[in-house]
Structures are given as C-alpha cells and as structure tokens.
Protein backbone atom coordinates (compact mmCIF):
# COMPACT_ATOMS: atom_id res chain seq x y z
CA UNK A 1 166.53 112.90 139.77
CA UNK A 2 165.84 115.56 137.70
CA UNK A 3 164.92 112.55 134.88
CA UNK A 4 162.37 110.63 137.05
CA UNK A 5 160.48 113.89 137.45
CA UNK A 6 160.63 114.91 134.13
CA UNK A 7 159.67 111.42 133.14
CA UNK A 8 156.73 111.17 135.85
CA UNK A 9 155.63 114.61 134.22
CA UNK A 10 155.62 113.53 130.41
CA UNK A 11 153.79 110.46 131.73
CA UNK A 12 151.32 112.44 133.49
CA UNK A 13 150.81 114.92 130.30
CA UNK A 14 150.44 111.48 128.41
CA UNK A 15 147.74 110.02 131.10
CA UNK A 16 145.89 113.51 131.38
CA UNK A 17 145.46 113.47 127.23
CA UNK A 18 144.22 110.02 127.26
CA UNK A 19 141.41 110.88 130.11
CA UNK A 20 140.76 114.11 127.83
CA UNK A 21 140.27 112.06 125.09
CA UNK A 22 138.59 108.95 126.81
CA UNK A 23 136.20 111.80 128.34
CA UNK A 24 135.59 113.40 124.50
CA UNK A 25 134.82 109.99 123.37
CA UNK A 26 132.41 109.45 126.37
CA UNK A 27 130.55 112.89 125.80
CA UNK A 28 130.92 111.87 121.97
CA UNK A 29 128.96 108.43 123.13
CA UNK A 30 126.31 109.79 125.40
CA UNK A 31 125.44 112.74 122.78
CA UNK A 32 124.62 108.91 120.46
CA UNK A 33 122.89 107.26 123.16
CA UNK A 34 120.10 109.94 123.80
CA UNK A 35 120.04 110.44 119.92
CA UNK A 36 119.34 106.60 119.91
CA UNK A 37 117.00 107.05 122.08
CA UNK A 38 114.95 109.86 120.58
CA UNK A 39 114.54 107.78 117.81
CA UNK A 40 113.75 104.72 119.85
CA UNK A 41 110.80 107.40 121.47
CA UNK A 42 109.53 108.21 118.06
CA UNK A 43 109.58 104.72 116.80
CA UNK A 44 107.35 104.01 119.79
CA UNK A 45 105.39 106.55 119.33
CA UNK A 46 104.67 105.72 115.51
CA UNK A 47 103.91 102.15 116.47
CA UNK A 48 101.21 103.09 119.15
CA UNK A 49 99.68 105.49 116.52
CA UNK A 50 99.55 102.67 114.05
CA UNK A 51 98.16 100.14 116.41
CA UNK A 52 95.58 102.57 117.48
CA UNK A 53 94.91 103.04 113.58
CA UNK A 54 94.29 99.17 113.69
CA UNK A 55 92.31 98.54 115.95
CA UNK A 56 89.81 101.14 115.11
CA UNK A 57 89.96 100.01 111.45
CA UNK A 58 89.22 96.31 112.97
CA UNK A 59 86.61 97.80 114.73
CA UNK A 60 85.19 99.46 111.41
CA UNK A 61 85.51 96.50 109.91
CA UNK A 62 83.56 94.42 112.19
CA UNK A 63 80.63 97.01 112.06
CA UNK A 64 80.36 96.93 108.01
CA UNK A 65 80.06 93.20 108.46
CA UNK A 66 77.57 92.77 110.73
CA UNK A 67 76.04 95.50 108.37
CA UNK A 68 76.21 93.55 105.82
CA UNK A 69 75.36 90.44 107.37
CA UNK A 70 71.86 92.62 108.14
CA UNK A 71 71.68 94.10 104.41
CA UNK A 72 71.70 90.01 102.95
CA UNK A 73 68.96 89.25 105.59
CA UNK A 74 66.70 91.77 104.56
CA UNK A 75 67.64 90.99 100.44
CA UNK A 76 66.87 87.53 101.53
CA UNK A 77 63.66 88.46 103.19
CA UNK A 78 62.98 90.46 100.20
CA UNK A 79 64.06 88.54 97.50
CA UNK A 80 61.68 85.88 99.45
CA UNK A 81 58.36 88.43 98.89
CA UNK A 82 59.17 89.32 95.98
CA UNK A 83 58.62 85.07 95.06
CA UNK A 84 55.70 84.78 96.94
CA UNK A 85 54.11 87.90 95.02
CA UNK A 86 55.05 86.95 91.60
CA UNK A 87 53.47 83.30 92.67
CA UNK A 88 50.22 85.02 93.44
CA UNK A 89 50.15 87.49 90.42
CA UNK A 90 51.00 84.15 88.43
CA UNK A 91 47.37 82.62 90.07
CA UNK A 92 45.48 85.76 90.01
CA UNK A 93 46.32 85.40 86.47
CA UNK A 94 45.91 81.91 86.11
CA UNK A 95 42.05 82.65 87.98
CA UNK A 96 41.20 85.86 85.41
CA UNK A 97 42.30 83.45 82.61
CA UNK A 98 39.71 80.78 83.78
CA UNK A 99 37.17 83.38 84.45
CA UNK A 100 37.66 84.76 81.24
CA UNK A 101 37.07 81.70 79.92
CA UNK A 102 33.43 81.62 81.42
C-alpha cells in the first residue's frame, strides 16, 4: 500500500514538473508571439509610410508632367514666332535691298 502511494506521489511530482515546464514553454511562446507581433506592427507601419511616400511622389510626378507638357507648348508657340519673325526680318530685308536698289 504504502508503494501505490508512494508511486501515485512520484507520478504526481513527475506530472506537476511537466505542467511547470509545459507552462514555462507556453509563457516562453507567448513572450515570441507578441514580439512577432510588434514587429509585424512596425512592418505595417513602415509599409503605410512608404505607400504614402508613393503616392505623393506619383502625385509630384504627374504635376511636373503636365508642367512640362505646358513648358513644350509654349517653346512650341515660341519657337513658332520666333520663325514667323525671322521670315519677316528676312522680307523687310529683302524690301530695303530692292529699295536700295532704287
């Protein structure tokens, strides 16, 4: 009799140190999961930031072009006068040449 309890007792020892140490390893695990998930925050957070970055660099982006889509109309515009004056300077020339000639 006096086996059985001491048996029942060394099994109980041996069942309470494997819930201590199941409950370490569970405390150990939980401690990782909310690291894991600190990191998981900040990697959210860092990807927001960026994609905010992005768009508003998109956004730039699309601004310079349609400024530059306005600077080559007006160069074109310009470039455009600037022909048309050097054809009538060529005439007026052309004219003062012939009247010269008179």
């Amino acid at each position: 009799m006096i086996k059985v309890v001491i048996k029942k007792k060394i099994k109980q020892n041996v069942l309470k140190e494997a819930l201590a140490d199941l409950s370490k390893e569970l405390i150990n695990l939980k401690k990782e999961k909310q690291a894991f998930i600190r990191k998981i925050d900040t990697l959210e957070t860092s990807i927001q930031s960026t994609q905010f970055k992005e768009t508003t660099l998109r956004d730039r982006i699309t601004k310079l072009i349609a400024a530059e889509s306005e600077l080559s109309k007006k160069k074109s515009n310009s470039i455009t006068k600037i022909n048309s004056l050097k054809e009538k300077i060529s005439k007026l020339k052309k004219v003062k040449e012939d009247l010269s000639d008179i």
